[in-house]
C-alpha atoms as a PDB file:
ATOM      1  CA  UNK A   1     269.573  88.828 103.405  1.00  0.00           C
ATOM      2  CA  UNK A   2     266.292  90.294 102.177  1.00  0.00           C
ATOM      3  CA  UNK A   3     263.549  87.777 101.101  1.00  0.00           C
ATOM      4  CA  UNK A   4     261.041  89.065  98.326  1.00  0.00           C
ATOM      5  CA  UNK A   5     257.786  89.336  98.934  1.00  0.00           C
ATOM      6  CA  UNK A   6     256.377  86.111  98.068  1.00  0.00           C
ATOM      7  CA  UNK A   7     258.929  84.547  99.710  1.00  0.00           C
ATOM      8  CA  UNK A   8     257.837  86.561 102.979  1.00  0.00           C
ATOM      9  CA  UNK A   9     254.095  85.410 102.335  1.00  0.00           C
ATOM     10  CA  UNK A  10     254.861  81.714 102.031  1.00  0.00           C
ATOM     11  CA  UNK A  11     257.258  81.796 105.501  1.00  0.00           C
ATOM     12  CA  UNK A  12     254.267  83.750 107.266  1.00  0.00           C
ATOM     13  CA  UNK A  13     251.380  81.446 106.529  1.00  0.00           C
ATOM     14  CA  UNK A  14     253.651  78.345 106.700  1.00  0.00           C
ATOM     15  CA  UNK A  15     254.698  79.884 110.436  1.00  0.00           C
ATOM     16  CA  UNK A  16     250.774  80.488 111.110  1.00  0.00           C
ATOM     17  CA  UNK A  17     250.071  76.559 109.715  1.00  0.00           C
ATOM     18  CA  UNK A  18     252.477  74.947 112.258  1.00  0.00           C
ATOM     19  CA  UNK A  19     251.058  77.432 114.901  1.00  0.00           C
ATOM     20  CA  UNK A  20     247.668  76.605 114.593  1.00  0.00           C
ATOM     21  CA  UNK A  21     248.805  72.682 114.127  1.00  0.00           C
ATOM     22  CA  UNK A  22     250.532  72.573 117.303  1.00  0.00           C
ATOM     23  CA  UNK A  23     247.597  74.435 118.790  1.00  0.00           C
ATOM     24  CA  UNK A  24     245.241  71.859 118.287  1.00  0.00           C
ATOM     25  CA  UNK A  25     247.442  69.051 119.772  1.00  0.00           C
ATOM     26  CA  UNK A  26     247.750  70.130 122.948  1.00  0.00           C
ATOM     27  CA  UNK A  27     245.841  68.965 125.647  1.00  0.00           C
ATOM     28  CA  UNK A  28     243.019  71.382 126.736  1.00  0.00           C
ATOM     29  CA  UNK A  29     242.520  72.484 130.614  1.00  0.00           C
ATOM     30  CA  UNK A  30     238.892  70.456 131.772  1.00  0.00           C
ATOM     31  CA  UNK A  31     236.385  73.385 132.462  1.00  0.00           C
ATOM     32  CA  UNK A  32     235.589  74.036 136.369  1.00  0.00           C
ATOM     33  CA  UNK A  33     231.705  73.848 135.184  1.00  0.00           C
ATOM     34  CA  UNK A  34     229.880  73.250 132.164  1.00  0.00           C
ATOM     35  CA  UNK A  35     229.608  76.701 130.378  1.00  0.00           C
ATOM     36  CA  UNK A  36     226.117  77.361 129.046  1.00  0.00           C
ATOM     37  CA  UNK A  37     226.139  76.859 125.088  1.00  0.00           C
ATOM     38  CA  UNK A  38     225.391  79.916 122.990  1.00  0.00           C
ATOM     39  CA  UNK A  39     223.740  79.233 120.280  1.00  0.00           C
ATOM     40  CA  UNK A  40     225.503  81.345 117.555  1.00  0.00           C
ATOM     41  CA  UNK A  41     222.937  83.148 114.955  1.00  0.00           C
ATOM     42  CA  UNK A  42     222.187  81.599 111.458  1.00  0.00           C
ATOM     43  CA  UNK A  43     224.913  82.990 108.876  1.00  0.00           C
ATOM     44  CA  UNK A  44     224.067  82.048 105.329  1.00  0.00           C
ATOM     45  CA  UNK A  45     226.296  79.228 103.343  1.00  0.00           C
ATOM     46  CA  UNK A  46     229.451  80.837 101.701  1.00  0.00           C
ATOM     47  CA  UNK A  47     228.677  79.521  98.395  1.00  0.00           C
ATOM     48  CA  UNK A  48     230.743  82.456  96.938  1.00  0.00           C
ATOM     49  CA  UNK A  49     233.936  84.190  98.154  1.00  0.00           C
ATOM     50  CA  UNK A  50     233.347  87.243 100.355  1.00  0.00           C
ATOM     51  CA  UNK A  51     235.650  90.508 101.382  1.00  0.00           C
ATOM     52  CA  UNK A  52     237.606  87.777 103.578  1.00  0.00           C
ATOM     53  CA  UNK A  53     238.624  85.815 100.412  1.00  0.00           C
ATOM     54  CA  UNK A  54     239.688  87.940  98.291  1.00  0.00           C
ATOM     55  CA  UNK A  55     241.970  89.623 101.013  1.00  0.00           C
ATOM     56  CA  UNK A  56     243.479  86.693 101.739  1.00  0.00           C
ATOM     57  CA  UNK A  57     247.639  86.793 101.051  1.00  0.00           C
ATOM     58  CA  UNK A  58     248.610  85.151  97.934  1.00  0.00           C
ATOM     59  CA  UNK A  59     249.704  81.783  98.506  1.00  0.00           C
ATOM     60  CA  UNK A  60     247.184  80.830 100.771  1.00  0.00           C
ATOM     61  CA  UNK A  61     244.544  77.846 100.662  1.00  0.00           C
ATOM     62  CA  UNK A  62     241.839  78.741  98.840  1.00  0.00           C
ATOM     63  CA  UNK A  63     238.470  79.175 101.381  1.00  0.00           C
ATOM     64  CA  UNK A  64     241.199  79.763 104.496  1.00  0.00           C
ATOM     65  CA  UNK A  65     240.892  82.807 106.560  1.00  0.00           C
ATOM     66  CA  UNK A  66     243.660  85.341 106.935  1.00  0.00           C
ATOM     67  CA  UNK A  67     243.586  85.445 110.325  1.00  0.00           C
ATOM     68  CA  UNK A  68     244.710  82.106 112.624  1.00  0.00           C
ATOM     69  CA  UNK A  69     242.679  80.859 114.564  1.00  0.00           C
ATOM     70  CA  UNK A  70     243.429  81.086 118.232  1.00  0.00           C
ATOM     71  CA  UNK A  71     242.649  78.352 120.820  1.00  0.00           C
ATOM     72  CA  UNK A  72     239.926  78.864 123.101  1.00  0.00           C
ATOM     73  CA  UNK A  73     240.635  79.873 126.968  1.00  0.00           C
ATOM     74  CA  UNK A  74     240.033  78.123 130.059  1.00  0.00           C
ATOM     75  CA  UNK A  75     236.444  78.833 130.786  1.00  0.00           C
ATOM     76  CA  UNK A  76     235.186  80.111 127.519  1.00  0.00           C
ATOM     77  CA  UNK A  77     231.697  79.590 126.354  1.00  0.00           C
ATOM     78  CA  UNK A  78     231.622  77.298 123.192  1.00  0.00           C
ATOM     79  CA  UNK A  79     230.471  78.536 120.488  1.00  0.00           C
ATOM     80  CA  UNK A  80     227.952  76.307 118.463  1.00  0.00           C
ATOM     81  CA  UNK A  81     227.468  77.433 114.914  1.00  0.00           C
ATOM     82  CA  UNK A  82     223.380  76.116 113.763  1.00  0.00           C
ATOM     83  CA  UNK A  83     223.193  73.786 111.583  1.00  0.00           C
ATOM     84  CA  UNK A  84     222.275  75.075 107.645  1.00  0.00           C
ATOM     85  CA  UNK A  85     220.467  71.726 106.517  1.00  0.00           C
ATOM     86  CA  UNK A  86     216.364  72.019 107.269  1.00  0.00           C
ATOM     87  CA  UNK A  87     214.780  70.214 110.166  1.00  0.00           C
ATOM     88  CA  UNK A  88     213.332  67.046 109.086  1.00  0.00           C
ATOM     89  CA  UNK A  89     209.582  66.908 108.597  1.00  0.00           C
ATOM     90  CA  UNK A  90     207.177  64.171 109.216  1.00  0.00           C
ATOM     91  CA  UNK A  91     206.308  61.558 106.337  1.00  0.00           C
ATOM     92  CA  UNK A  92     203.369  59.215 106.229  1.00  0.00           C
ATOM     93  CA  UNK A  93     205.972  56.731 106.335  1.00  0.00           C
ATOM     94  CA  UNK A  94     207.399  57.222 109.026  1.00  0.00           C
ATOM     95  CA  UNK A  95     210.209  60.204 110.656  1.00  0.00           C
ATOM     96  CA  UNK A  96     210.549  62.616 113.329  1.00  0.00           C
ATOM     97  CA  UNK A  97     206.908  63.360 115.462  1.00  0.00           C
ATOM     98  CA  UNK A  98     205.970  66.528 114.903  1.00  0.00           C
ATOM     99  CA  UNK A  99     206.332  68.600 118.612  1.00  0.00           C
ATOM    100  CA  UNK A 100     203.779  71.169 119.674  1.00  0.00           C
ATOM    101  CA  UNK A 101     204.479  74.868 119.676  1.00  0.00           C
ATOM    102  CA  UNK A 102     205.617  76.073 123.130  1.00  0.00           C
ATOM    103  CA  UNK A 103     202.530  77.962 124.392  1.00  0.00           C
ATOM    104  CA  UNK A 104     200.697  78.941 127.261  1.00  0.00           C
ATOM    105  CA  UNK A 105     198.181  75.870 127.499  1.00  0.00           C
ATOM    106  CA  UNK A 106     194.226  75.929 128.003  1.00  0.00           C
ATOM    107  CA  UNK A 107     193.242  75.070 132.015  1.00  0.00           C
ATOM    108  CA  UNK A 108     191.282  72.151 131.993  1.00  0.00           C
ATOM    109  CA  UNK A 109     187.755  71.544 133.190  1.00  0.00           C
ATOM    110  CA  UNK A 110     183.909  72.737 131.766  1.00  0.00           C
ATOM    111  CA  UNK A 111     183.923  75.463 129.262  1.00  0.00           C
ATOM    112  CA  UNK A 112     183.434  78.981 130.455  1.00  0.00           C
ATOM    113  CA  UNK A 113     181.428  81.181 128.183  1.00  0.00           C
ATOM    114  CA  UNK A 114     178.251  83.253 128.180  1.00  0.00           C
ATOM    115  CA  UNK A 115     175.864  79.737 128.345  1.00  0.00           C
ATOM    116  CA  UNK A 116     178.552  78.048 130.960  1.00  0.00           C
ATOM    117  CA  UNK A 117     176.920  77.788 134.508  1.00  0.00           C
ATOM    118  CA  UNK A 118     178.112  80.096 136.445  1.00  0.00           C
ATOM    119  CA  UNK A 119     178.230  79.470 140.267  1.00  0.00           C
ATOM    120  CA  UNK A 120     177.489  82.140 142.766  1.00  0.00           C
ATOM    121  CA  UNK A 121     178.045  82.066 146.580  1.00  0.00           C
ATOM    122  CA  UNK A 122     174.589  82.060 149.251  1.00  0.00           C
ATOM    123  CA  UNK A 123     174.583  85.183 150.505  1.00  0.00           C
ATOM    124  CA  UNK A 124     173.329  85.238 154.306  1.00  0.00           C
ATOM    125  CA  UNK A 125     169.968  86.492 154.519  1.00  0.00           C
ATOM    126  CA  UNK A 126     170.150  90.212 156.004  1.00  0.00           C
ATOM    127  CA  UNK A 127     168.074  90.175 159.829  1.00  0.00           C
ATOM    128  CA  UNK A 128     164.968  92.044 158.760  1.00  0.00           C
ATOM    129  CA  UNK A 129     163.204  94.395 161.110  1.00  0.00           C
ATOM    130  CA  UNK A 130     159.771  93.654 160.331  1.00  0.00           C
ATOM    131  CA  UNK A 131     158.525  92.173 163.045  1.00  0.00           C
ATOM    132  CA  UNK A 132     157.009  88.520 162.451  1.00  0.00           C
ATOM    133  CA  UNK A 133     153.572  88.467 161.490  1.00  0.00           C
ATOM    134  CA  UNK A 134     151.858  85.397 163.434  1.00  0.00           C
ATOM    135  CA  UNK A 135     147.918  84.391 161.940  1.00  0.00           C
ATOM    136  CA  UNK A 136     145.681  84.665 164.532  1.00  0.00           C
ATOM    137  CA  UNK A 137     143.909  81.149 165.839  1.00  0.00           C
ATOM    138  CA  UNK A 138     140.927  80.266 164.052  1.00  0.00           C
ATOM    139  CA  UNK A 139     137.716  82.454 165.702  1.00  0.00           C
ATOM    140  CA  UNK A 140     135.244  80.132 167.808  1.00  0.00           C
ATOM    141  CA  UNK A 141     133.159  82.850 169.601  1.00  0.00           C
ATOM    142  CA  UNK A 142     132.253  85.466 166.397  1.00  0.00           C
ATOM    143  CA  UNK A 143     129.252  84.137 164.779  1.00  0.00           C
ATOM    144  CA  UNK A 144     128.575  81.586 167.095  1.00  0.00           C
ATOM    145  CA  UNK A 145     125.043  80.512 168.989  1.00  0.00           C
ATOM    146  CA  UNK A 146     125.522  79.286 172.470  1.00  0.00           C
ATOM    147  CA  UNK A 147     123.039  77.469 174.729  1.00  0.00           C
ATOM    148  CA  UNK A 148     124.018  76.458 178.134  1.00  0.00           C
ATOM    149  CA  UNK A 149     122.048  74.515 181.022  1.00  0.00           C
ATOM    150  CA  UNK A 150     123.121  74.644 184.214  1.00  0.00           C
ATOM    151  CA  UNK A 151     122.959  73.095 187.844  1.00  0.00           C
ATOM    152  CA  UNK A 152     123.872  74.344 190.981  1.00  0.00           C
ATOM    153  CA  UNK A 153     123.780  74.966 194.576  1.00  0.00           C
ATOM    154  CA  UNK A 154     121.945  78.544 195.586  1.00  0.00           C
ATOM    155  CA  UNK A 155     123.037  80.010 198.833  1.00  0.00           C
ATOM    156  CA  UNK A 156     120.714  82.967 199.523  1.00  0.00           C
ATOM    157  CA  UNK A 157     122.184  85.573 202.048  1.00  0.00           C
ATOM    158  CA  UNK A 158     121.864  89.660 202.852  1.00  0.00           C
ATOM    159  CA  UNK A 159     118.892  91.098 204.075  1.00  0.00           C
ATOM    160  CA  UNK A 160     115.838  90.443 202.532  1.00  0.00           C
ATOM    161  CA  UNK A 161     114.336  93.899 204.065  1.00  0.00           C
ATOM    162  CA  UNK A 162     115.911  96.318 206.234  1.00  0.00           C
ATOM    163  CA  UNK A 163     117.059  94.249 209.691  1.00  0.00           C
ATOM    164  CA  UNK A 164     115.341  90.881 208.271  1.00  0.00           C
ATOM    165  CA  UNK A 165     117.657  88.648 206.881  1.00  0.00           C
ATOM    166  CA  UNK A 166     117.538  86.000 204.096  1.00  0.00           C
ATOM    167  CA  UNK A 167     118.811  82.856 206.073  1.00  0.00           C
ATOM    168  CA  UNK A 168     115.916  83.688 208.773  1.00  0.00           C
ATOM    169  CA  UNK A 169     113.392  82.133 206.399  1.00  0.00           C
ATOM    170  CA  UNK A 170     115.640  80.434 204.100  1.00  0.00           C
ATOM    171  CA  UNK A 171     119.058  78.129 203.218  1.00  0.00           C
ATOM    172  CA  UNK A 172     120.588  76.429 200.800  1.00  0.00           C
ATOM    173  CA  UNK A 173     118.891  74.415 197.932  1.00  0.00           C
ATOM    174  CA  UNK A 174     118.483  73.738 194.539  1.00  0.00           C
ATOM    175  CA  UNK A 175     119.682  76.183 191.632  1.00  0.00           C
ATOM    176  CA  UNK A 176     118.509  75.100 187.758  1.00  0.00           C
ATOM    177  CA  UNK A 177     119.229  77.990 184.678  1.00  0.00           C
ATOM    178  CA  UNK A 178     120.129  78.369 181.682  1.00  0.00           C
ATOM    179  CA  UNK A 179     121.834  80.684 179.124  1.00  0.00           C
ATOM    180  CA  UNK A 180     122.226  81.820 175.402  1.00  0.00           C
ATOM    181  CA  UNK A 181     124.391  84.283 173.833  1.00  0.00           C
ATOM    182  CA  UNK A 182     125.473  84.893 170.123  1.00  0.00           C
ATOM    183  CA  UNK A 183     128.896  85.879 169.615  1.00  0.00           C
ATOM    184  CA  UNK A 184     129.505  89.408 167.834  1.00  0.00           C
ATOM    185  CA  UNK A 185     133.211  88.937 168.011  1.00  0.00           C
ATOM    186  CA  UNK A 186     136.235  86.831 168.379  1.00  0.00           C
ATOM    187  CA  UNK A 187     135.923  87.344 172.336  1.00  0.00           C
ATOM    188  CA  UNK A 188     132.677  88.715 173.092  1.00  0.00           C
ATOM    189  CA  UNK A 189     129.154  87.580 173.650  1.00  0.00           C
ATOM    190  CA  UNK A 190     125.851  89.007 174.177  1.00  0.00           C
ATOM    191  CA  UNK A 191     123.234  86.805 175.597  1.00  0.00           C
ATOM    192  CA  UNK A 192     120.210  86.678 178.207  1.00  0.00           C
ATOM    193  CA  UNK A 193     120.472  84.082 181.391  1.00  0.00           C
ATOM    194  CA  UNK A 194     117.715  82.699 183.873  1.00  0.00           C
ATOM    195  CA  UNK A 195     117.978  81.368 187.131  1.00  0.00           C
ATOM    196  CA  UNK A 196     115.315  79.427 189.340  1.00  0.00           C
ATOM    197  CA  UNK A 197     116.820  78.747 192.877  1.00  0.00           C
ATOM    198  CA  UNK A 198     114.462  76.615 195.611  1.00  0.00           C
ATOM    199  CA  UNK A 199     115.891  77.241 198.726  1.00  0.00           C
ATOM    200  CA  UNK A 200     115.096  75.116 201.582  1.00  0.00           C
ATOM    201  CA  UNK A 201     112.208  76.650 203.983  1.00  0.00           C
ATOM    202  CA  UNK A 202     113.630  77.918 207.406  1.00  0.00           C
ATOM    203  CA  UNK A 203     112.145  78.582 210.730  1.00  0.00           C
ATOM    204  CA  UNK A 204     108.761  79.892 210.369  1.00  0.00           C
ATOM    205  CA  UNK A 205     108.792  79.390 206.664  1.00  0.00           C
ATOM    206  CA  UNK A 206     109.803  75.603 207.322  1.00  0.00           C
ATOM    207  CA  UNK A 207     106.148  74.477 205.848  1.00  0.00           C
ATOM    208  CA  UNK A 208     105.889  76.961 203.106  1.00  0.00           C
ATOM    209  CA  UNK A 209     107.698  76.513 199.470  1.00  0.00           C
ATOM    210  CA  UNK A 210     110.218  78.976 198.598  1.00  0.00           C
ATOM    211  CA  UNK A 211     111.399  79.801 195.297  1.00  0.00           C
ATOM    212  CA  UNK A 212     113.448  82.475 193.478  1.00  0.00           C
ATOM    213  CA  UNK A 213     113.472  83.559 190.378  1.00  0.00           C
ATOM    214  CA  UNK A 214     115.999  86.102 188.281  1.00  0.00           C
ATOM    215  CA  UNK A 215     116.286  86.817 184.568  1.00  0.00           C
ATOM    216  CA  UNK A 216     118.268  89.722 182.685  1.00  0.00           C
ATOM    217  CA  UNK A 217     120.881  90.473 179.753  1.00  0.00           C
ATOM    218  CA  UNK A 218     124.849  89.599 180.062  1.00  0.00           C
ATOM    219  CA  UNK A 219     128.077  90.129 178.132  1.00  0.00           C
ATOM    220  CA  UNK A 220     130.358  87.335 178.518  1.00  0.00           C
ATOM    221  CA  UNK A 221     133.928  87.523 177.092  1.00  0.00           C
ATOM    222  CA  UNK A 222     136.113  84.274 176.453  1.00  0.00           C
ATOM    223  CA  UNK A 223     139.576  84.867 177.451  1.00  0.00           C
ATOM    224  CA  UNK A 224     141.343  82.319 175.259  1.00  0.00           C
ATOM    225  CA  UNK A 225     140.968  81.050 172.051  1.00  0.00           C
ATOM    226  CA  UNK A 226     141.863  77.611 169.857  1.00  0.00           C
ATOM    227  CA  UNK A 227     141.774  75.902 172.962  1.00  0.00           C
ATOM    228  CA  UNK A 228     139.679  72.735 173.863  1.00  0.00           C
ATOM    229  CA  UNK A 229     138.854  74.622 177.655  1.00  0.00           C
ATOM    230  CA  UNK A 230     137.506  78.066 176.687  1.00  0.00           C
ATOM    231  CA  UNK A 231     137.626  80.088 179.790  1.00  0.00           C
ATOM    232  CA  UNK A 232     135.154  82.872 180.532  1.00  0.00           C
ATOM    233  CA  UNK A 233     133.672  85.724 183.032  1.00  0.00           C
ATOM    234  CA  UNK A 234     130.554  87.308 182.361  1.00  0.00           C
ATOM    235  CA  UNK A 235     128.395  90.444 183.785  1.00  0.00           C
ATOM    236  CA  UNK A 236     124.701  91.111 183.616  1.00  0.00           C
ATOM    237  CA  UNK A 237     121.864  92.695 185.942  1.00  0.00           C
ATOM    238  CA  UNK A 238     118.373  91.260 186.036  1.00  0.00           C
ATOM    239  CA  UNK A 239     114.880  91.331 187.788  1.00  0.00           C
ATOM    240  CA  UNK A 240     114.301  89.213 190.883  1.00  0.00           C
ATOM    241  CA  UNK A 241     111.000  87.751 192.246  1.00  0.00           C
ATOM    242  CA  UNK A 242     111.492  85.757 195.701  1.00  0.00           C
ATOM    243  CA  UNK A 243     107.684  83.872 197.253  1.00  0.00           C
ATOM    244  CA  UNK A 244     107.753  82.740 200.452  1.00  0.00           C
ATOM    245  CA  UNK A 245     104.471  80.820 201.142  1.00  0.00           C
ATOM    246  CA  UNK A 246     101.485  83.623 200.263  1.00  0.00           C
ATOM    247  CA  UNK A 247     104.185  86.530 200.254  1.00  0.00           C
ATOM    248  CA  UNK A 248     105.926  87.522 197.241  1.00  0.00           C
ATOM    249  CA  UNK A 249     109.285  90.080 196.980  1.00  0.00           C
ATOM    250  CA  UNK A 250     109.892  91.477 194.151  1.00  0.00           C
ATOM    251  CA  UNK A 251     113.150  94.018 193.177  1.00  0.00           C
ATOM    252  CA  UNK A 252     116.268  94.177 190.956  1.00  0.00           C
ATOM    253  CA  UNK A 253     119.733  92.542 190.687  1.00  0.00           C
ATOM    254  CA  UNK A 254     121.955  95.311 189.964  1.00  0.00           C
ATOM    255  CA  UNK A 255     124.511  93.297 189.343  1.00  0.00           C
ATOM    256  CA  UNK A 256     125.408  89.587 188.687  1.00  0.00           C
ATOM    257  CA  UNK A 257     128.804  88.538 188.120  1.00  0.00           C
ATOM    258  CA  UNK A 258     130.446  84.855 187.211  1.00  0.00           C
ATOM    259  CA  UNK A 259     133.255  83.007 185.773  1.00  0.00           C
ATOM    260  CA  UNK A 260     133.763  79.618 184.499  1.00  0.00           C
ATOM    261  CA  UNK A 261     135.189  77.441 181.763  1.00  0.00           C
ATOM    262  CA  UNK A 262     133.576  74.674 179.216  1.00  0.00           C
ATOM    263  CA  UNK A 263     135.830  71.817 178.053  1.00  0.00           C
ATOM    264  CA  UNK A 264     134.486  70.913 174.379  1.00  0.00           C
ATOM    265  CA  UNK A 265     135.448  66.942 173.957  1.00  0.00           C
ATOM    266  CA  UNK A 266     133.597  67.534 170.671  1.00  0.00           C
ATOM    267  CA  UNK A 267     132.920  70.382 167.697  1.00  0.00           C
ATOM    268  CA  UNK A 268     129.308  71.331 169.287  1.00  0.00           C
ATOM    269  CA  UNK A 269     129.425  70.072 173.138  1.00  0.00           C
ATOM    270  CA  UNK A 270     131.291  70.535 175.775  1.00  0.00           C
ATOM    271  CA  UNK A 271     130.675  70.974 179.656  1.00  0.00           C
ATOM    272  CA  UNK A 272     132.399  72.731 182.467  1.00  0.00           C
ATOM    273  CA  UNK A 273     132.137  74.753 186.066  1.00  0.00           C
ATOM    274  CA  UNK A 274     130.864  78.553 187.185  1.00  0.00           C
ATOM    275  CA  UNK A 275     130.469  80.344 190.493  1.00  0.00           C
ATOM    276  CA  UNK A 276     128.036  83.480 190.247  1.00  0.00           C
ATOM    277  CA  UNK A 277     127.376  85.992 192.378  1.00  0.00           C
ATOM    278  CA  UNK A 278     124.331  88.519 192.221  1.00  0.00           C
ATOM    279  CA  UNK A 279     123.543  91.627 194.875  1.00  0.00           C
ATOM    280  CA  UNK A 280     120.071  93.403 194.751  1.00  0.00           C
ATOM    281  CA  UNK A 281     117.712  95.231 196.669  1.00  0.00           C
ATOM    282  CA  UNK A 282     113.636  94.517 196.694  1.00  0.00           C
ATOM    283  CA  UNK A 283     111.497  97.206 196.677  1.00  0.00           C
ATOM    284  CA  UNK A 284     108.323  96.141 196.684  1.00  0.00           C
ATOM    285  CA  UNK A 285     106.473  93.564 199.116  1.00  0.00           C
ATOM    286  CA  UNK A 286     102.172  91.663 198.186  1.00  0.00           C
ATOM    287  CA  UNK A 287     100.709  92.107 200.287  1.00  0.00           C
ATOM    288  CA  UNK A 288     101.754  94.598 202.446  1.00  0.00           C
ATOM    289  CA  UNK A 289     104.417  96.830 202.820  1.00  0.00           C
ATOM    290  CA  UNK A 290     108.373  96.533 202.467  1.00  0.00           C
ATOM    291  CA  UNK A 291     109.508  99.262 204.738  1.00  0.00           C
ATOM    292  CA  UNK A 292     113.080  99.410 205.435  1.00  0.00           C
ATOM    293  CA  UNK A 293     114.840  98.525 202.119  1.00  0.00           C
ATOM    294  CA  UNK A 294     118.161  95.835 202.662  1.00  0.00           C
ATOM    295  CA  UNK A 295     120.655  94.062 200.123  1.00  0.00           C
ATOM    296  CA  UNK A 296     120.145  90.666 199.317  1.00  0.00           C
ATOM    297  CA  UNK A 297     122.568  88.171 198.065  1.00  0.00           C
ATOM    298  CA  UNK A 298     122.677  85.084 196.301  1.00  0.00           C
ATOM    299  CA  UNK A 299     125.512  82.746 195.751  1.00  0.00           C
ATOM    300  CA  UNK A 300     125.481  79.705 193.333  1.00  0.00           C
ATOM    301  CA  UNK A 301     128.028  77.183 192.583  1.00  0.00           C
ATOM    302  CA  UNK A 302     127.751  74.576 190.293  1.00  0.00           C
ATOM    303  CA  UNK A 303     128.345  73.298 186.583  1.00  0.00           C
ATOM    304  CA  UNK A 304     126.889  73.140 182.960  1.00  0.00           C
ATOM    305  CA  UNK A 305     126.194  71.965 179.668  1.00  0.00           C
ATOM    306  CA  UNK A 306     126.707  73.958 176.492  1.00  0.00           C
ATOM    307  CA  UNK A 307     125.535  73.505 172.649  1.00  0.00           C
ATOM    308  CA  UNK A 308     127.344  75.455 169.972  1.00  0.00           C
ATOM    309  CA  UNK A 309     126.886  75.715 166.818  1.00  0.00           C
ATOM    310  CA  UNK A 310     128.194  76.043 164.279  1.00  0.00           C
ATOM    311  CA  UNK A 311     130.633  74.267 165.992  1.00  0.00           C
ATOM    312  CA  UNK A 312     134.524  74.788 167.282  1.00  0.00           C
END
């Protein structure tokens, strides 16, 4: 028995009907795992009928696709179709807050810009190889005007003439001198000294007064300086005149050598000890004649007294 055609239309979509009716009745399988939801792009609202509708078979519900719709597998991704109605906006009377814009956000903390401070690391200083320059201490000799007095104990020795010695006619005694020097640098000193010995009379000199008497230039140099104790040693030559009773010797010191040391408690005094040395010959002998010429010698130990000034 052949149907017509509408009568073959009405059998299919009723057939499709109780399909898709018995479809949604039965029970769906639970999911292993929630399937990520896909969010399904925006279509437009079918306000009029498109290609779908007007190929749909006669008969059929108006709006109603042509094709069934099948149910969805086990494991399928649903399917979420946006919503066409507009989110709602915020009203002064109340509604939905307004939420920021996703966005990469601002770090916080002080402003960086061209006027921000801007921190920068200590670099370590770099070893220089200039050597270090160290001021010198402040100069107490240069310029300076020194007077010193001095006491001491004069030990004449040597010969006095050739094969007569000094300790025949005389011995230790007294020593009293004196010195000044000016200072033409920071260690050096040029000056002029004086010494007056009285030696004690010996043998057959014991009832006669004996003096000597020996005078000359000196350099002294000052090994130290910005020190309280100002250590020095010194070098001069000088003429000698020795009496002994009505006879007088008279000759040169060729050389006269001493060191020694003044502590200055204060700017312009200080005090201190010496030893000096001085070797000579005499040459000449009132009355009478010298002869042989010999070496004398004269030792004196002792200490002094010394003005400055400006001052130290």
């Amino acid at each position: 028995m052949r149907l017509s055609t509408p009568a073959c239309v009405l059998v299919s979509a009723a057939a499709l009907s109780f399909s898709a009716a018995a479809a949604a009745k039965a029970p769906r399988p639970r999911a292993a795992a929630a399937a990520p939801v896909v969010t399904a792009p925006s279509t437009p609202p079918a306000d009029e009928k498109g290609p779908a509708d007007a190929e749909a078979p006669a008969g059929a519900p108006a709006g109603s696709s042509a094709a069934p719709t099948a149910p969805a597998p086990s494991g399928a991704q649903e399917t979420v179709a946006p919503s066409s109605e507009p989110p709602a906006s915020p009203t002064s009377e109340g509604g939905t807050p307004p939420v920021e814009e996703a966005g990469p956000r601002k770090p916080e903390g002080p402003p960086v810009g061209p006027l921000a401070p801007v921190k920068h690391a200590a670099r370590p200083e770099a070893p220089s190889d200039e050597p270090e320059v160290i001021a010198p201490a402040r100069d107490t000799v240069g310029g300076h005007f020194v007077v010193g007095v001095d006491a001491a104990l004069v030990v004449p020795f040597g010969n006095i003439r050739g094969g007569v010695p000094q300790s025949r006619t005389m011995g230790p005694g007294l020593s009293l001198g004196g010195d000044v020097a000016y200072g033409i640098s920071r260690t050096v000193m040029l000056g002029a000294y004086i010494d007056v010995g009285l030696p004690s009379a010996e043998g057959t000199s014991s009832k006669n007064s004996i003096a000597t008497i020996a005078a000359g230039p000196l350099i002294r140099y000052h090994l130290v300086q910005g020190l309280a104790f100002d250590p020095w040693m010194s070098a001069g030559f000088g003429f000698r005149r020795t009496s002994d009773g009505s006879t007088s010797f008279a000759g040169v010191d060729w050389v006269r050598l001493a060191i020694g040391g003044d502590w200055y408690p204060a700017a312009n005094f200080g005090f201190g000890p010496f030893v000096d040395l001085s070797l000579g010959t005499f040459f000449a002998q009132s009355p009478g004649s010298i002869g042989a010429k010999g070496v004398d010698a004269h030792f004196v130990i002792g200490g002094r007294i010394v003005f400055d000034g400006p001052g130290r």
